[in-house]
Protein backbone atom coordinates (compact mmCIF):
# COMPACT_ATOMS: atom_id res chain seq x y z
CA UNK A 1 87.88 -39.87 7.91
CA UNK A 2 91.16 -38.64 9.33
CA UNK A 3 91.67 -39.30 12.92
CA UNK A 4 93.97 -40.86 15.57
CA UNK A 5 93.93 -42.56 19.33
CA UNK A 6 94.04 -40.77 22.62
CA UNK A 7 96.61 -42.83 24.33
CA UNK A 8 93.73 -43.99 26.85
CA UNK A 9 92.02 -45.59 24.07
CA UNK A 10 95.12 -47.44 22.77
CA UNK A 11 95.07 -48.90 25.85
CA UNK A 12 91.42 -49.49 25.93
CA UNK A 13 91.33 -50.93 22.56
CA UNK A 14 94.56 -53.69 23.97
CA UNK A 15 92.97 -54.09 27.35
CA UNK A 16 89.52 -55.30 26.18
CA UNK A 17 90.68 -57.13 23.52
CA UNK A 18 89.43 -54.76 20.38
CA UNK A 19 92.13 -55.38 17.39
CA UNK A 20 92.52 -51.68 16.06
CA UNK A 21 91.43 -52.66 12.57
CA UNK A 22 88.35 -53.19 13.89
CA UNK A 23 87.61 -50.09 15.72
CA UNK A 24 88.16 -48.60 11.59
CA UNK A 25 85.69 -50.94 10.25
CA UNK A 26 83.71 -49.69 12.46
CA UNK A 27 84.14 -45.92 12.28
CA UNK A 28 84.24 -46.83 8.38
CA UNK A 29 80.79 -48.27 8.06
CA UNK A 30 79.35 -47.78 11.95
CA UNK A 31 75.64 -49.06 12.16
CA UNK A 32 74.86 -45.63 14.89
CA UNK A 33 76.12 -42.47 15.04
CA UNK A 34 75.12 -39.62 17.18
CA UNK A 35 76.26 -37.04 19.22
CA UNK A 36 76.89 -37.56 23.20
CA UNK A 37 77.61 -33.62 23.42
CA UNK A 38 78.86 -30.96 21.27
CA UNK A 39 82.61 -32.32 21.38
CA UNK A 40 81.77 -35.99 21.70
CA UNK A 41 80.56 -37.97 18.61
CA UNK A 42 79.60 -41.78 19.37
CA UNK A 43 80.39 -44.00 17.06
CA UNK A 44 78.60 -47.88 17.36
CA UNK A 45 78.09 -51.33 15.67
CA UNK A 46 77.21 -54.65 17.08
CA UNK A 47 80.02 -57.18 15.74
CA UNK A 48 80.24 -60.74 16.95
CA UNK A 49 83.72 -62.30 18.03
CA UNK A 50 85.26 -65.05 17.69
CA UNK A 51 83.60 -66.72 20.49
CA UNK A 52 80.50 -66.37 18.86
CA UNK A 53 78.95 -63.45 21.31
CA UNK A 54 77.36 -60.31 19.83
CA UNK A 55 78.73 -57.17 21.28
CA UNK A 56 78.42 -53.52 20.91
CA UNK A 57 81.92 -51.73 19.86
CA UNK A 58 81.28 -48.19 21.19
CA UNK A 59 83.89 -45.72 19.97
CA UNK A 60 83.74 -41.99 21.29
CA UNK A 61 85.33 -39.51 19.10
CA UNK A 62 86.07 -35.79 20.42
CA UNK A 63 85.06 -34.18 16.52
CA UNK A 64 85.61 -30.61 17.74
CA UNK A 65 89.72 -31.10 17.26
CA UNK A 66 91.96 -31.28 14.60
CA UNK A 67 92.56 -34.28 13.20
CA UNK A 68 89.51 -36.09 14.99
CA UNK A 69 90.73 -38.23 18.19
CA UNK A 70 89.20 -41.10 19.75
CA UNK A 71 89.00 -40.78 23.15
CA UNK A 72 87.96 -43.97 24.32
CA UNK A 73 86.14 -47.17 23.10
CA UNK A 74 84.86 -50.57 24.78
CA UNK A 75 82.79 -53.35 23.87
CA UNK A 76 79.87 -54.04 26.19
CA UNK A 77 76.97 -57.17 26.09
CA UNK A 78 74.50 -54.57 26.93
CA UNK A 79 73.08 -54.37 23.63
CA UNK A 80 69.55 -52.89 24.53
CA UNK A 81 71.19 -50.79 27.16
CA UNK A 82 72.62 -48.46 24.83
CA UNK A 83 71.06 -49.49 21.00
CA UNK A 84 69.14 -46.15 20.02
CA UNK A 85 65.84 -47.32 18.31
CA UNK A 86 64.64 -45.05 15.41
């Protein structure tokens, strides 16, 4: 998938701590997808880190431009909060 960073999620991605080869592991093999709105793709997996936590990497793509762009992405503990059950 071709795509690139808004220049808020750059920043969101240093800020929080979210090594950029990891947000394209996870839009490479993401364990959710689904749409937020008709721009707005959401993109999630839960990965644990190095301190041994389980997180959710949320990563929201606007899909409605050309290439794709992420707009922003964050990692949150809130697992149940925002895990879609099937």
């Amino acid at each position: 998938m071709e795509f690139e960073f808004s220049h808020h999620a750059l920043e969101e991605s240093k800020k929080r701590g979210i090594p950029l080869e990891l947000v394209e592991a996870v839009l490479a093999n993401p364990q959710q997808v689904f749409k937020q709105n008709e721009a707005i793709t959401v993109y999630q997996s839960q990965v644990t880190f190095d301190n041994g936590k389980k997180y959710l990497i949320r990563i929201f793509m606007n899909t409605m431009v050309d290439p794709k762009k992420i707009v922003t992405l964050y990692r949150t503990s809130q697992i149940k909060r925002y895990w879609r059950v099937e």
